[in-house]
N, C-alpha and C. Protein backbone atom coordinates (compact mmCIF):
# COMPACT_ATOMS: atom_id res chain seq x y z
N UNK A 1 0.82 -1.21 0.00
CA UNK A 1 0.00 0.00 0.00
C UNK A 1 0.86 1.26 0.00
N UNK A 2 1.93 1.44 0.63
CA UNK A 2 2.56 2.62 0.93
C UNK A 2 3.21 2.70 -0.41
N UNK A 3 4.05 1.56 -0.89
CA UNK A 3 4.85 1.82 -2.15
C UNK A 3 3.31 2.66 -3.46
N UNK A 4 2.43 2.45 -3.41
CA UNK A 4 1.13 2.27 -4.27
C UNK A 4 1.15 3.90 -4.23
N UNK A 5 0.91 4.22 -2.89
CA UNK A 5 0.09 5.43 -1.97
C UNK A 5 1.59 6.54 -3.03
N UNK A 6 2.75 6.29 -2.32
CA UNK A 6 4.10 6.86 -3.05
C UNK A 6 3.45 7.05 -4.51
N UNK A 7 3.21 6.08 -5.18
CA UNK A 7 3.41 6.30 -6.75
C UNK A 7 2.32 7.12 -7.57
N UNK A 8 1.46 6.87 -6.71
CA UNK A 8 0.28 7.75 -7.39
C UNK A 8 0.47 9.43 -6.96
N UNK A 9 1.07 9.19 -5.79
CA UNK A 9 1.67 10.84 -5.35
C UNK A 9 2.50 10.83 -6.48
N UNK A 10 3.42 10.56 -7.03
CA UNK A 10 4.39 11.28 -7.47
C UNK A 10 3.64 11.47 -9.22
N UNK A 11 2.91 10.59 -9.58
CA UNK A 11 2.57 10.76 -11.23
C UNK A 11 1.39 11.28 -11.13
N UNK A 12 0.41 11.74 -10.46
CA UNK A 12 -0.61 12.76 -10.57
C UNK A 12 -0.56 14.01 -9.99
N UNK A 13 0.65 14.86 -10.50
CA UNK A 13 0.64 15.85 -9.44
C UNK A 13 1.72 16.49 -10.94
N UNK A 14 1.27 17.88 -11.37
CA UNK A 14 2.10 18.56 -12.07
C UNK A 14 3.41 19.59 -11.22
N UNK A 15 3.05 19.83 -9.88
CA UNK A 15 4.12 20.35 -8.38
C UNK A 15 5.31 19.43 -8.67
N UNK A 16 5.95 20.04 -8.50
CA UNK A 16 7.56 19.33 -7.57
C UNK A 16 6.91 18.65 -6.07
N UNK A 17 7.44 17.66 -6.62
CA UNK A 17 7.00 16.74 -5.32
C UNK A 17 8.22 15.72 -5.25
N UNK A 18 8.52 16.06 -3.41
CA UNK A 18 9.12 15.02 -3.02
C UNK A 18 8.59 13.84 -1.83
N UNK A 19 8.50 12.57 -1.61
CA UNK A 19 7.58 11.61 -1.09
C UNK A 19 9.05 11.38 0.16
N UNK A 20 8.55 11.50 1.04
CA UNK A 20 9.43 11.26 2.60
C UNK A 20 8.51 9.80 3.49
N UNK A 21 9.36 8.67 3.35
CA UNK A 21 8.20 7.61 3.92
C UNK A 21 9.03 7.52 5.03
N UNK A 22 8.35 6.97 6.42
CA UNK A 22 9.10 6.61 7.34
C UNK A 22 8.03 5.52 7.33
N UNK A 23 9.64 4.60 8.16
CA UNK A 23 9.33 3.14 8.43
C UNK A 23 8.95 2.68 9.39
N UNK A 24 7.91 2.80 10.17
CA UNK A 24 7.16 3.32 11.43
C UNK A 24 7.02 2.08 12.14
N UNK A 25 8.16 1.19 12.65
CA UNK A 25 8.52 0.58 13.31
C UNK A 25 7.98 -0.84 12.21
N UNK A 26 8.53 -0.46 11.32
CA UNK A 26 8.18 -1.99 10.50
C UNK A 26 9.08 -2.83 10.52
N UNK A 27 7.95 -4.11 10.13
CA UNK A 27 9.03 -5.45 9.87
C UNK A 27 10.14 -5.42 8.70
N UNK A 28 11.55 -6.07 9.04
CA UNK A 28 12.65 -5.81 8.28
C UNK A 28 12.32 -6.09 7.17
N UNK A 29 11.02 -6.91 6.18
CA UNK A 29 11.50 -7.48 5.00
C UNK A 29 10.17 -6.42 4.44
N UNK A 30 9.38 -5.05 5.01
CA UNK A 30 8.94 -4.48 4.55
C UNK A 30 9.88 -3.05 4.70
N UNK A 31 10.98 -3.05 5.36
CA UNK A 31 11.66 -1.65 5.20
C UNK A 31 12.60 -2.78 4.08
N UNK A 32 13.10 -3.54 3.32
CA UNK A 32 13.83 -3.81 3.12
C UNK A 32 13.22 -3.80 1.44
N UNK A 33 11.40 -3.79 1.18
CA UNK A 33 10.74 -3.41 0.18
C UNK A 33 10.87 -1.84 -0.44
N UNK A 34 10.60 -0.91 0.68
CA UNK A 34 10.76 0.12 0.51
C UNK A 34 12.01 0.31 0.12
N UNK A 35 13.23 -0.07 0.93
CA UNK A 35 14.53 0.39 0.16
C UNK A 35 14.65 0.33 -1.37
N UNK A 36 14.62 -0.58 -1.84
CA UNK A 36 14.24 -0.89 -3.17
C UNK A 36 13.72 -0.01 -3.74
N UNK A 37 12.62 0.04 -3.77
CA UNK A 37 11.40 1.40 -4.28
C UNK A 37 12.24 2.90 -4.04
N UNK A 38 12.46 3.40 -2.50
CA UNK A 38 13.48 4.27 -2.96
C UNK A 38 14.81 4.59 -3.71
N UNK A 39 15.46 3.02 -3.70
CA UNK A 39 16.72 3.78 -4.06
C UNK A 39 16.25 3.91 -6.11
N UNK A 40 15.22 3.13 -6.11
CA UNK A 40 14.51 2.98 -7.59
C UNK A 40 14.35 4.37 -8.00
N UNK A 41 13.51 5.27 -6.99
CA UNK A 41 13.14 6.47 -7.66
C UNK A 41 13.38 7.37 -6.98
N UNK A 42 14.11 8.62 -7.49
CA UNK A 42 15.00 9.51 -7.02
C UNK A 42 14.23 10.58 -6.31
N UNK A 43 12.69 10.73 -6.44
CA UNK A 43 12.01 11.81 -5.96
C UNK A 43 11.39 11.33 -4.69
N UNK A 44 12.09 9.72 -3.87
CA UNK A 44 11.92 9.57 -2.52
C UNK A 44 12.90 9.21 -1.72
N UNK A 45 12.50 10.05 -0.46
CA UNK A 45 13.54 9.76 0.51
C UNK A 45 13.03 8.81 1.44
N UNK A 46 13.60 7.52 1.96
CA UNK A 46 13.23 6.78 2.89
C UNK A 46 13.69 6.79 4.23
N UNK A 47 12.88 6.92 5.98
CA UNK A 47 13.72 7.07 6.77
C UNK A 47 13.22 5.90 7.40
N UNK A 48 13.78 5.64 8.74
CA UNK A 48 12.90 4.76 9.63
C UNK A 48 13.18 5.18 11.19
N UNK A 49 12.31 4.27 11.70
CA UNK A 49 12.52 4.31 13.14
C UNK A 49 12.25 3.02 13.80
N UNK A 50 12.99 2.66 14.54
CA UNK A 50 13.08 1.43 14.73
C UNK A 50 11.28 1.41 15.91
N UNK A 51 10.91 2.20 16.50
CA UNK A 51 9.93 2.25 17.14
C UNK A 51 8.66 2.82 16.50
N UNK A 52 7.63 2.02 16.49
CA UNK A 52 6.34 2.62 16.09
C UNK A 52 6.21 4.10 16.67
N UNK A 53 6.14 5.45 16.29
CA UNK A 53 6.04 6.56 16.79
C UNK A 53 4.56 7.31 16.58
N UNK A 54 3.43 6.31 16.04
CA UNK A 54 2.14 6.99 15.70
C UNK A 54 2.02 7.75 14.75
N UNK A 55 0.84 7.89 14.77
CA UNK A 55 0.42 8.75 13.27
C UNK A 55 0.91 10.33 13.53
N UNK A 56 1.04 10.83 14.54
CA UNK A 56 1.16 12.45 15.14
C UNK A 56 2.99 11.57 15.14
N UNK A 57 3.77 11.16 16.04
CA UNK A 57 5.24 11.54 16.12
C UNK A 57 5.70 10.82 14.93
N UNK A 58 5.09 10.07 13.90
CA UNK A 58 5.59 9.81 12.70
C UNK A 58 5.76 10.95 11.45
N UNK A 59 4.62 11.33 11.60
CA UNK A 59 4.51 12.65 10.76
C UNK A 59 5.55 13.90 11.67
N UNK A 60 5.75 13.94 12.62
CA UNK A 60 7.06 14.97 13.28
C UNK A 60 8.25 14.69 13.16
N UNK A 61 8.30 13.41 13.24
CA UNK A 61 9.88 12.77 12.84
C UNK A 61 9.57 13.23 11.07
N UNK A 62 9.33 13.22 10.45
CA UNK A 62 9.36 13.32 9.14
C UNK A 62 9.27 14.82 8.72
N UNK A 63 8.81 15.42 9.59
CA UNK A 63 8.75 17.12 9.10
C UNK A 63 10.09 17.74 9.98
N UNK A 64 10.14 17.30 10.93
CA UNK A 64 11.97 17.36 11.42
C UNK A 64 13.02 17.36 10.26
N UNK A 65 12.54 15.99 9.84
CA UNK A 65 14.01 15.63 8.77
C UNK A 65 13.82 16.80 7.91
N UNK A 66 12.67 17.18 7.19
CA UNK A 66 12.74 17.89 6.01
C UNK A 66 13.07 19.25 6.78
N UNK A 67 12.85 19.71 7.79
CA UNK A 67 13.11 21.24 8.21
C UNK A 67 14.44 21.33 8.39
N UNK A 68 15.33 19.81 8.86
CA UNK A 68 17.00 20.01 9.73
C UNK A 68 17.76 20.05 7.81
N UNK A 69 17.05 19.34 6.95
CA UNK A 69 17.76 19.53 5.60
C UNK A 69 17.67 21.41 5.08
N UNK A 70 17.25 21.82 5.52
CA UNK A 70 17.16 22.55 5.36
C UNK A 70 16.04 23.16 4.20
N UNK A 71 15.09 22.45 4.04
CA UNK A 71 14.33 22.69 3.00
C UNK A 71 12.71 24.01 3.51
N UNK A 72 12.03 24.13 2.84
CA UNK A 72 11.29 25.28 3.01
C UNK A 72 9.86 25.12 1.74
N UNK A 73 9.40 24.33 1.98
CA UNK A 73 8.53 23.78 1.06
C UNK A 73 7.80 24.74 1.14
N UNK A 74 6.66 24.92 0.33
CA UNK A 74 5.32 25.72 0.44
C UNK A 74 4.27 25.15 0.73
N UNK A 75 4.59 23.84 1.23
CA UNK A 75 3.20 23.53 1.79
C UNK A 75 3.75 21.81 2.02
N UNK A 76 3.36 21.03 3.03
CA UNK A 76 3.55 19.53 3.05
C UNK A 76 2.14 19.02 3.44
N UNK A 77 2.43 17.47 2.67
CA UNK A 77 1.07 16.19 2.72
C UNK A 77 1.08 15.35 3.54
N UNK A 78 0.15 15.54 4.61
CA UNK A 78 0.12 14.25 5.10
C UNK A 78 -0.78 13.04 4.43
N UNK A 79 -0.22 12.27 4.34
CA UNK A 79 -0.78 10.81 3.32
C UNK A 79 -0.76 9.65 3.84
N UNK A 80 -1.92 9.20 4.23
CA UNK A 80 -1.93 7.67 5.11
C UNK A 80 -1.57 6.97 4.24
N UNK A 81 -0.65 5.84 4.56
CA UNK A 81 0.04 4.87 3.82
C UNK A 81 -0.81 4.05 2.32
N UNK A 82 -2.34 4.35 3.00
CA UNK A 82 -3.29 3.31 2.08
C UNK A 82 -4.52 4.42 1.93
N UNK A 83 -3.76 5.70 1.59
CA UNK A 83 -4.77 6.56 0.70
C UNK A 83 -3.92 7.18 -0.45
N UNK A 84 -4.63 6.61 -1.33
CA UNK A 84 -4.37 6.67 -3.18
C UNK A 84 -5.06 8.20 -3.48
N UNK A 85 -4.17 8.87 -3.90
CA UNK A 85 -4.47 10.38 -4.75
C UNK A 85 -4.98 10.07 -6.08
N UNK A 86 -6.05 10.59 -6.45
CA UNK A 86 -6.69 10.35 -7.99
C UNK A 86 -5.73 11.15 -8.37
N UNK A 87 -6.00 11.57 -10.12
CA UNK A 87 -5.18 12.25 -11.02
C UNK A 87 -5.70 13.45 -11.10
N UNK A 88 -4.49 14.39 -10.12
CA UNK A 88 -4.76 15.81 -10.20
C UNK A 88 -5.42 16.48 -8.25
N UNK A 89 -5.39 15.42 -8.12
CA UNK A 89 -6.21 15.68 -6.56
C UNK A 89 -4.36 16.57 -5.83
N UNK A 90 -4.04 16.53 -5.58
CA UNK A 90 -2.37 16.98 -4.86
C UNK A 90 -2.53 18.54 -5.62
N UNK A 91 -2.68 18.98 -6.88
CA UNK A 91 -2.80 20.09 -7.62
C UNK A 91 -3.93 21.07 -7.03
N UNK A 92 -5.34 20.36 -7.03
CA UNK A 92 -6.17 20.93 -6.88
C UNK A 92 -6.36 21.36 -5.03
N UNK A 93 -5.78 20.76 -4.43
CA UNK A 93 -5.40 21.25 -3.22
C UNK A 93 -4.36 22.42 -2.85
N UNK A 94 -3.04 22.25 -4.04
CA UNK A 94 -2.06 23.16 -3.79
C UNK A 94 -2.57 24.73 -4.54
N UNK A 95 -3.55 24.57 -5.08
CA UNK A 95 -4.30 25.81 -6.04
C UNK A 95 -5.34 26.56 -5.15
N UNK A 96 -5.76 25.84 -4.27
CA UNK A 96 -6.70 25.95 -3.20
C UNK A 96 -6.01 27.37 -2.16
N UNK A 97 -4.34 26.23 -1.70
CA UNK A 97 -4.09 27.31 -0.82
C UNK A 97 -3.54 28.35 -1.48
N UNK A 98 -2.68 28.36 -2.75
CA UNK A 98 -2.70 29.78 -3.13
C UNK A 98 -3.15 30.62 -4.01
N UNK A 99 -4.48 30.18 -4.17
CA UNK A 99 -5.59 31.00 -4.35
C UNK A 99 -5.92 31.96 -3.30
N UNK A 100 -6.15 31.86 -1.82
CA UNK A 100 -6.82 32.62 -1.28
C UNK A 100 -5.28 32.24 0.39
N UNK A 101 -5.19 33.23 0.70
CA UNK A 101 -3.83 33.07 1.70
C UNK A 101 -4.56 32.94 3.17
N UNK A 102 -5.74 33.27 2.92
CA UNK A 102 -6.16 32.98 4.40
C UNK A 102 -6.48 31.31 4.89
N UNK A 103 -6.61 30.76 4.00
CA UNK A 103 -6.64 29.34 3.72
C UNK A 103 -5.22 28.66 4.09
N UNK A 104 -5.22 27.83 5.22
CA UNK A 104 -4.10 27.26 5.84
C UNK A 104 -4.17 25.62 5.67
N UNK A 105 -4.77 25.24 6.07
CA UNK A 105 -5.20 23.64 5.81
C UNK A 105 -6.03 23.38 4.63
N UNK A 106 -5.63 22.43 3.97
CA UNK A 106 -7.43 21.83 2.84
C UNK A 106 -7.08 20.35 3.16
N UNK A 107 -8.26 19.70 2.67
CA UNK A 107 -8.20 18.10 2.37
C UNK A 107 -8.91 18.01 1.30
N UNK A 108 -9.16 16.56 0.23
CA UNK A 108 -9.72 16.17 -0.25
C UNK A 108 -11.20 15.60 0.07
N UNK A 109 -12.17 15.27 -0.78
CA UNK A 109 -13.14 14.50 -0.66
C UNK A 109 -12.80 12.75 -0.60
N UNK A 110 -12.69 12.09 0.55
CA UNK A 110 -12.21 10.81 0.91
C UNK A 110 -13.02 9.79 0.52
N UNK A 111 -13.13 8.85 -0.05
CA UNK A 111 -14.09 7.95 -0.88
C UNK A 111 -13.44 6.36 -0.15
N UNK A 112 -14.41 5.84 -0.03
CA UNK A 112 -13.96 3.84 0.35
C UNK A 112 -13.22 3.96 -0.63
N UNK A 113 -11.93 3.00 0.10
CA UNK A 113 -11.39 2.12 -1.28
C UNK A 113 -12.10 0.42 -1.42
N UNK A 114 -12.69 0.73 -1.98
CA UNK A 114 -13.79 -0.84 -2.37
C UNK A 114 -13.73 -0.95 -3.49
N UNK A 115 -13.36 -2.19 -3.95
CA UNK A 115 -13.97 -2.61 -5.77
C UNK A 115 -15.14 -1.74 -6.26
N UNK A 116 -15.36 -1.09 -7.46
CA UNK A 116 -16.64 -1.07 -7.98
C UNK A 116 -17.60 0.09 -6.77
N UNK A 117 -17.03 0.73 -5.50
CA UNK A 117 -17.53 1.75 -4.70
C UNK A 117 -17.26 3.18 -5.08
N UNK A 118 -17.98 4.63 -5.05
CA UNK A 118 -17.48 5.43 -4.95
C UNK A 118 -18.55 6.36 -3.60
N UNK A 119 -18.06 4.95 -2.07
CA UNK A 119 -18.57 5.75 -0.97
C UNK A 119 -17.99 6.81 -0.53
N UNK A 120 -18.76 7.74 0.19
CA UNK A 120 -18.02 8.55 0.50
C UNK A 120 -17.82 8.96 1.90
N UNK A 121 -16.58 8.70 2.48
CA UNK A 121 -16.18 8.68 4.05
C UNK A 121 -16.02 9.93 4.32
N UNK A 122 -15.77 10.81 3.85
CA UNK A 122 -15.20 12.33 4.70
C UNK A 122 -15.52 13.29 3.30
N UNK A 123 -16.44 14.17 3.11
CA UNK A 123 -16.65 14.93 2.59
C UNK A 123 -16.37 16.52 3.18
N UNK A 124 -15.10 16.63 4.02
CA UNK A 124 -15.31 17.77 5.15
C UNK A 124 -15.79 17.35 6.15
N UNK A 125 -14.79 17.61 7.73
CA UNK A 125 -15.19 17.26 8.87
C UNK A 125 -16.42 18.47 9.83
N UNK A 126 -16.98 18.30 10.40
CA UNK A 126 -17.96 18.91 11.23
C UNK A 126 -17.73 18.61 12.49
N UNK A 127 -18.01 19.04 13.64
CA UNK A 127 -17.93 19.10 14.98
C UNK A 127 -18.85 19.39 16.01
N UNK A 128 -19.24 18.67 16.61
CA UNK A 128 -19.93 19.14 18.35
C UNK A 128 -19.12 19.42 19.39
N UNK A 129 -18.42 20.40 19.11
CA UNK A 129 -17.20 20.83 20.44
C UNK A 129 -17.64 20.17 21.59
N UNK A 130 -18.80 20.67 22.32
CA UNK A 130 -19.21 20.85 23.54
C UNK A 130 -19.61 19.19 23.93
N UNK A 131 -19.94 18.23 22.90
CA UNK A 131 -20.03 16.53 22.94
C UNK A 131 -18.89 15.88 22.72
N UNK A 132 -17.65 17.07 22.44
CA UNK A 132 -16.42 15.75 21.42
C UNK A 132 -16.73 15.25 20.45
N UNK A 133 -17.84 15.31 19.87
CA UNK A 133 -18.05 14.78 18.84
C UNK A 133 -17.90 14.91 17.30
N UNK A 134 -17.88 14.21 16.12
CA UNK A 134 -17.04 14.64 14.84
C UNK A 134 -18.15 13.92 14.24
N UNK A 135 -18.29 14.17 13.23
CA UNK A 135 -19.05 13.50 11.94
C UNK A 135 -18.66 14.30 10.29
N UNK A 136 -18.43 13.72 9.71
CA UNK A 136 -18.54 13.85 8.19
C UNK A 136 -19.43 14.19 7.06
N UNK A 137 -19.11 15.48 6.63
CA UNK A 137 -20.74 15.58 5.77
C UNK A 137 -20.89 14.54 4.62
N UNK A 138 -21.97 13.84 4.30
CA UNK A 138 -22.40 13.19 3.69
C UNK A 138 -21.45 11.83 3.53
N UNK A 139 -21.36 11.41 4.65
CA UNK A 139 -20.91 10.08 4.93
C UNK A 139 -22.12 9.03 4.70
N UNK A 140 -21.33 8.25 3.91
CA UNK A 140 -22.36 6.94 3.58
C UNK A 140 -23.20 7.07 2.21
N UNK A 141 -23.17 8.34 1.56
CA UNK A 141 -23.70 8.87 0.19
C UNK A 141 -22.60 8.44 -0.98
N UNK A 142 -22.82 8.79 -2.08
CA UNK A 142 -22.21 7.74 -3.20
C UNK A 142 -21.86 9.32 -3.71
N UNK A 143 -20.98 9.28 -4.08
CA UNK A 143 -20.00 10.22 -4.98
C UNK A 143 -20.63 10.79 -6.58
N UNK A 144 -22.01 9.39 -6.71
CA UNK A 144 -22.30 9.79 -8.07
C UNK A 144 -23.72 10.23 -8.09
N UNK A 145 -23.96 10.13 -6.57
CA UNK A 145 -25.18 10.36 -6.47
C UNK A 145 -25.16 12.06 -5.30
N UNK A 146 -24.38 12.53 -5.36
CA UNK A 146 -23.48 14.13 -4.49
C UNK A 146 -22.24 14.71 -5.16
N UNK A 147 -22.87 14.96 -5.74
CA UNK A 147 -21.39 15.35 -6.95
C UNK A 147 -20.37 16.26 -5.72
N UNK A 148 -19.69 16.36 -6.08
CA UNK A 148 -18.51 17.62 -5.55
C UNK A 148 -18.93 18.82 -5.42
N UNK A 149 -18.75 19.95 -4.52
CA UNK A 149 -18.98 21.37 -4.71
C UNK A 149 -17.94 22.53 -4.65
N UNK A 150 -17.70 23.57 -4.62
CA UNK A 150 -17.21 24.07 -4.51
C UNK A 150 -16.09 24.19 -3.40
N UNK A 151 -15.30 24.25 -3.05
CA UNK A 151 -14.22 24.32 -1.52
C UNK A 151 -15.43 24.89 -0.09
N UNK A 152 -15.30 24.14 0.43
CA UNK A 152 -16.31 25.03 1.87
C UNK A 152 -15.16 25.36 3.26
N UNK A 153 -15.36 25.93 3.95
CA UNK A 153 -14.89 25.81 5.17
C UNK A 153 -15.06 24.74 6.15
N UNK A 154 -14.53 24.10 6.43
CA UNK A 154 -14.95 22.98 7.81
C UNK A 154 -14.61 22.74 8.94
N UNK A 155 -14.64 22.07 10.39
CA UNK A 155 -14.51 22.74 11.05
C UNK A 155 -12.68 21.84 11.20
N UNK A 156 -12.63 21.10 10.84
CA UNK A 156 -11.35 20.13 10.76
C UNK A 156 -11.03 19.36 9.51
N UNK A 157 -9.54 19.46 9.13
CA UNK A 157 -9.35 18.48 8.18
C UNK A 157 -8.66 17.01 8.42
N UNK A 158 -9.64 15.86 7.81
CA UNK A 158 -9.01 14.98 8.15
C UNK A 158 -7.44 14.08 7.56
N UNK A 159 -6.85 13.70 8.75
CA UNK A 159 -4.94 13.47 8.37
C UNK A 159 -4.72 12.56 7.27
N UNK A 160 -6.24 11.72 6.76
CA UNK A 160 -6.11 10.84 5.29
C UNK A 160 -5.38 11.18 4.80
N UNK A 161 -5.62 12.52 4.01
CA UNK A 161 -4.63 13.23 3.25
C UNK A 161 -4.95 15.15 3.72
N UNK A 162 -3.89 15.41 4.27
CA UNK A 162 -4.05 16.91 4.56
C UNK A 162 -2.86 18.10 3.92
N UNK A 163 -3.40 18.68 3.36
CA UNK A 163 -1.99 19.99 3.02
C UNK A 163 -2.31 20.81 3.92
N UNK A 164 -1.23 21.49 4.28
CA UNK A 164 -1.00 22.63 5.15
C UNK A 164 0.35 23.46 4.81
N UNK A 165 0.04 24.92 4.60
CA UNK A 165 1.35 25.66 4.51
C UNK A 165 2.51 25.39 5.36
N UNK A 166 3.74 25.21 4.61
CA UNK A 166 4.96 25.03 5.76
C UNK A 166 4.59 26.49 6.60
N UNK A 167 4.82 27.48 6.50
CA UNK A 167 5.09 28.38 7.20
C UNK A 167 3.93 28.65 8.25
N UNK A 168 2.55 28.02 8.70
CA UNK A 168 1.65 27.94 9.02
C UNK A 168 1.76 27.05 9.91
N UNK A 169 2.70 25.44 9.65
CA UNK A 169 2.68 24.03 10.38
C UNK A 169 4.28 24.84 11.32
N UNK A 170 5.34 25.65 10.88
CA UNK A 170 5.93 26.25 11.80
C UNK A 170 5.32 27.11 12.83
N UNK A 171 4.68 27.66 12.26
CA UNK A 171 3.40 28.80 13.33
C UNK A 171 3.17 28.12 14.61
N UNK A 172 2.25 26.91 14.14
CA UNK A 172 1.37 26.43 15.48
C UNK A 172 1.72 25.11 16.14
N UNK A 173 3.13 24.71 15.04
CA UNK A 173 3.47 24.05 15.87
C UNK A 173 3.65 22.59 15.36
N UNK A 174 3.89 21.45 15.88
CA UNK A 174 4.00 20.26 15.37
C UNK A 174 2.45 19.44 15.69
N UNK A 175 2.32 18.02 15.43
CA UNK A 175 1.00 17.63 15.79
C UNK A 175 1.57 16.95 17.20
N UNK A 176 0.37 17.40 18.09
CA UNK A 176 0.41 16.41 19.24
C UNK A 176 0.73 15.28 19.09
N UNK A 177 1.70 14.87 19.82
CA UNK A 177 2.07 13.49 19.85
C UNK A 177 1.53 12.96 21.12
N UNK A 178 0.28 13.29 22.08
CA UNK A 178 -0.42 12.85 22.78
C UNK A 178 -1.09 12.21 21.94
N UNK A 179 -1.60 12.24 21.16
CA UNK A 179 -2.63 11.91 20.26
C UNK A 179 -1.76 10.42 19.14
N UNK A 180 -1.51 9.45 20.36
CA UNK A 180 -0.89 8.36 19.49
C UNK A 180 -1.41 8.60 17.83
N UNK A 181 -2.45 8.11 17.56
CA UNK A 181 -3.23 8.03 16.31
C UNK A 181 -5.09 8.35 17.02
N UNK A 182 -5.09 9.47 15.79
CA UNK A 182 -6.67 9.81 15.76
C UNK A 182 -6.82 11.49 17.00
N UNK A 183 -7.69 12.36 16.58
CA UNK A 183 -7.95 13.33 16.83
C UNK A 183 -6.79 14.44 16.97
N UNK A 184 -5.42 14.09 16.31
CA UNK A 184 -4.39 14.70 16.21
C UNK A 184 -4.24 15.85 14.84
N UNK A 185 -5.38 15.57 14.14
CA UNK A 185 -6.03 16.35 13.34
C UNK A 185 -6.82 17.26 13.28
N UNK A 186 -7.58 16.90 13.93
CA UNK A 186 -8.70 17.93 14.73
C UNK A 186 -7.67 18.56 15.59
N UNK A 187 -7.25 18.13 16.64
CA UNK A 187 -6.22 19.66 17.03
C UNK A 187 -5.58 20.60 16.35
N UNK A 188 -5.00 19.86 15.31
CA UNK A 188 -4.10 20.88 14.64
C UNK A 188 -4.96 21.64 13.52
N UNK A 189 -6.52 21.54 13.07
CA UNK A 189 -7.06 21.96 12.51
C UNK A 189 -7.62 23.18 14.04
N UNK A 190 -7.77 22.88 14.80
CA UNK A 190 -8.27 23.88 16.06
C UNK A 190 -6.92 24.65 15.91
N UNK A 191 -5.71 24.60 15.95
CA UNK A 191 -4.65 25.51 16.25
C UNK A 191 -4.42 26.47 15.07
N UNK A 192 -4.67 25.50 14.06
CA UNK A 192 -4.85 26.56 12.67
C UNK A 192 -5.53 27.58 12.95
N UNK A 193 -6.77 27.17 13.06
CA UNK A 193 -7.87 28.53 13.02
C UNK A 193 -7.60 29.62 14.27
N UNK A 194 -7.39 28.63 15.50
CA UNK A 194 -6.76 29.91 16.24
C UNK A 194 -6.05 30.92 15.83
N UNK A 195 -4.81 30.41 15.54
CA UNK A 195 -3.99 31.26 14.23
C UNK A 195 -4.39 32.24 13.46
N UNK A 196 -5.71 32.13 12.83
CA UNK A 196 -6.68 33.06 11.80
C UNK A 196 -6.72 32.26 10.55
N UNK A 197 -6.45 30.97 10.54
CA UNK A 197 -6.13 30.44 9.20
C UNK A 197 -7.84 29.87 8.75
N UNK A 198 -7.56 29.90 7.82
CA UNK A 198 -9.40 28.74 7.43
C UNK A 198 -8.93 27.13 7.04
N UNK A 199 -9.75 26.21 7.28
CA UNK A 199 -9.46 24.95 7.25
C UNK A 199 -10.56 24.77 5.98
């Protein structure tokens, strides 16, 4: 999945794109897959860690490396290992944020990966602060039956796949690494907007 997740990042996307995987406490004969795959294609860097570090200190160990290289991106992806970018989805996000600068975070419209499905899991996150609670607009609706709309505001983006301005993810900070895996998104979509940013 991750080698998959990598390749469709790198050939649907007209951006300079570079793919940073960490090996998030994997078994040797799946970092030993990835090596391969990276040293194959020059637009990825592979790191690891010998300890599972979660979805929040995996993604920090990985925005570390790229900040201590000294790099200065205009914006980085977070990409769950086993979410596939259609053709052009990475573009239409990076057009998003600099279209309008008050815009700090976007995500995509998140669909099942099922044979022959086009469900739809996360259409934009929503919130009941005051319950903790999260829900998804039009979760469980079919993609062909809710077409797409225009960009909306929401109240969180989910870490499936998220862009966020580098200079914005320096602002507020790294993602909680309290947040082994899950609602480490929703914070950092709350710290954004604190910020003044729109999600």
């Amino acid at each position: 999945d991750t080698i998959e997740a990598a390749q469709l990042a790198l050939a649907h996307t007209t951006a300079g794109v570079e793919v940073h995987i960490l090996a998030n406490g994997s078994r040797r004969e799946h970092v030993n897959r990835l090596q391969e795959f990276a040293e194959a294609e020059p637009r990825v860097v592979l790191h690891t860690s010998a300890e599972n570090l979660g979805f929040a200190g995996g993604h920090n160990r990985l925005t570390q490396l790229v900040a201590s290289a000294g790099a200065a991106p205009f914006a980085v992806v977070f990409l769950n290992n086993d979410a596939f970018v259609e053709p052009g989805a990475l573009d239409v996000l990076l057009e998003e944020l600099q279209r309008d600068d008050r815009v700090g975070v976007v995500g995509p419209r998140v669909l099942a990966v099922e044979p022959g499905s086009d469900r739809i899991l996360d259409d934009g996150m929503l919130t009941i602060p005051w319950l903790m609670q999260q829900r998804g607009r039009h979760v469980g609706q079919t993609a062909g039956t809710c077409p797409p709309g225009d960009p909306i505001a929401v109240d969180y983006v989910n870490g499936t796949c998220l862009m966020i301005r580098w200079d914005l993810w320096r602002k507020v900070g790294e993602l909680d690494d309290v947040f082994f895996a899950y609602f480490e998104d929703w914070d950092l979509s709350l710290r954004a907007r604190e910020a003044g940013s729109l999600c």
